[in-house]
Protein backbone atom coordinates (compact mmCIF):
# COMPACT_ATOMS: atom_id res chain seq x y z
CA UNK A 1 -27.63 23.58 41.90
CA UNK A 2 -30.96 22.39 43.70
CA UNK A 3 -32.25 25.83 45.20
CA UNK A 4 -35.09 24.22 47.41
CA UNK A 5 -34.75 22.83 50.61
CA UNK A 6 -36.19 19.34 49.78
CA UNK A 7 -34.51 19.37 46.41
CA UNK A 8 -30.98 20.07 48.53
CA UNK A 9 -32.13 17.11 51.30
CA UNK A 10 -33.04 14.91 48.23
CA UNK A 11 -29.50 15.93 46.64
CA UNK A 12 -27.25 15.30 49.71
CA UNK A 13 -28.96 12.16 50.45
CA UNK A 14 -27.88 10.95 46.75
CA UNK A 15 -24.78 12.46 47.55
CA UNK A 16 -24.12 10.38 50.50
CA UNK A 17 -25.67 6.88 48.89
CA UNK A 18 -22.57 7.55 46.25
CA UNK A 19 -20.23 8.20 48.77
CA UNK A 20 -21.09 4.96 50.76
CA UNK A 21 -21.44 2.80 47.49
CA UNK A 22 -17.54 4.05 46.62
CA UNK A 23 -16.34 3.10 49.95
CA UNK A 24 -17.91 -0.12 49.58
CA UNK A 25 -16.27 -0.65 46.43
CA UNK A 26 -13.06 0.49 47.39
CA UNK A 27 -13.12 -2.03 50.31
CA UNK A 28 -14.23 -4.72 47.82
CA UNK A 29 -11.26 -4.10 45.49
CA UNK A 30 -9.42 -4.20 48.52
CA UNK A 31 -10.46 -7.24 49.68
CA UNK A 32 -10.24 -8.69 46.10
CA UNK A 33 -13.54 -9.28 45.32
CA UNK A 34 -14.73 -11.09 41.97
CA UNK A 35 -15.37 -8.97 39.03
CA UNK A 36 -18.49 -9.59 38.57
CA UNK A 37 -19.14 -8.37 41.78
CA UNK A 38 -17.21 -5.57 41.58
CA UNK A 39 -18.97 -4.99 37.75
CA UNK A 40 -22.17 -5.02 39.14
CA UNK A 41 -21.12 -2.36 42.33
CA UNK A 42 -19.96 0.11 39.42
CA UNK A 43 -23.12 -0.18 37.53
CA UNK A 44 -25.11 0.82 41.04
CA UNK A 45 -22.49 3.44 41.38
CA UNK A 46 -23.42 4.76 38.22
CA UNK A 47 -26.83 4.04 38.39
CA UNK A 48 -26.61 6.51 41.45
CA UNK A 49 -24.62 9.20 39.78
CA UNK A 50 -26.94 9.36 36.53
CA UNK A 51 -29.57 9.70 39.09
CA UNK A 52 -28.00 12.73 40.66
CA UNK A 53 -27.13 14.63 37.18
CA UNK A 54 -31.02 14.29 36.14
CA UNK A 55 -32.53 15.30 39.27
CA UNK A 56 -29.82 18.53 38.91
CA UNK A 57 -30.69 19.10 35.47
CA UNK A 58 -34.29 18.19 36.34
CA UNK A 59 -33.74 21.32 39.08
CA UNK A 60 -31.89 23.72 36.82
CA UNK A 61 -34.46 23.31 33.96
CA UNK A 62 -37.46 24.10 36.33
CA UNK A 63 -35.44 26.79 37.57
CA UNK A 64 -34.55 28.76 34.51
CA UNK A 65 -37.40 27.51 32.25
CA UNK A 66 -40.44 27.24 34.68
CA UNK A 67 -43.80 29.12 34.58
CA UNK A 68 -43.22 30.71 38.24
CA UNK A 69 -41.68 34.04 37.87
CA UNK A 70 -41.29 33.12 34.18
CA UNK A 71 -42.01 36.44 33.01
CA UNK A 72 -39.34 38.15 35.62
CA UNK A 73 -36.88 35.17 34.54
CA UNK A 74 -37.17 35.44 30.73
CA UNK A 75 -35.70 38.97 30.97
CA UNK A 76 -32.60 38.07 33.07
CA UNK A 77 -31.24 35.12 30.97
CA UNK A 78 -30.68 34.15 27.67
CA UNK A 79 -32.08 31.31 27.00
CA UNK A 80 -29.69 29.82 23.74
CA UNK A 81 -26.87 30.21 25.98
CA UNK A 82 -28.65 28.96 29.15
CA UNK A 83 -29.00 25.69 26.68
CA UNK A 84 -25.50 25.99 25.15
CA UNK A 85 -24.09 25.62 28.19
CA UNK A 86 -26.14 22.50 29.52
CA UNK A 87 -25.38 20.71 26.41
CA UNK A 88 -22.02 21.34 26.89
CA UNK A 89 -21.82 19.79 30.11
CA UNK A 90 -24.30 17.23 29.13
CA UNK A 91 -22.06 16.22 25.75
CA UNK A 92 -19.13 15.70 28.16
CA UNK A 93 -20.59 13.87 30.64
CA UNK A 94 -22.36 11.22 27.91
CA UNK A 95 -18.69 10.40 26.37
């Protein structure tokens, strides 16, 4: 979860580029647009989405591994399972 304001403003705004780039290609399979139109919306769409999950993971990684407060930080978490758990979610998103 992005914890600083501009990394939430910079999250929402990807957020709402995703949303607009699905309603345009619902509308576009709607409408029956060509595939490789429609091909090359997807690819933007997922362009956009990869986008999102890095600047999140960028976010989470600063936030659990970063030099500010690191000493304070390294106490609360584990660290193996901090990374356990990303690469869970990361191994299941890449499939």
């Amino acid at each position: 979860m992005p914890h600083s304001p501009e990394d939430k403003k910079r999250a929402i705004t990807r957020l709402r580029r995703i949303k607009g780039q699905a309603e345009a290609l619902e509308r576009a399979v709607e409408e029956g647009t060509d595939c490789s139109a429609l091909l090359q919306q997807i690819a933007a769409l997922r362009g956009a989405a990869n986008g999102l999950m890095a600047e999140v993971i960028d976010s989470h990684l600063r936030e659990l591994f970063g030099s500010e407060h690191a000493a304070t930080r390294s106490a609360d978490i584990d660290a193996d399972a901090e990374i356990a758990a990303l690469m869970k979610i990361l191994r299941t998103y890449l499939k």
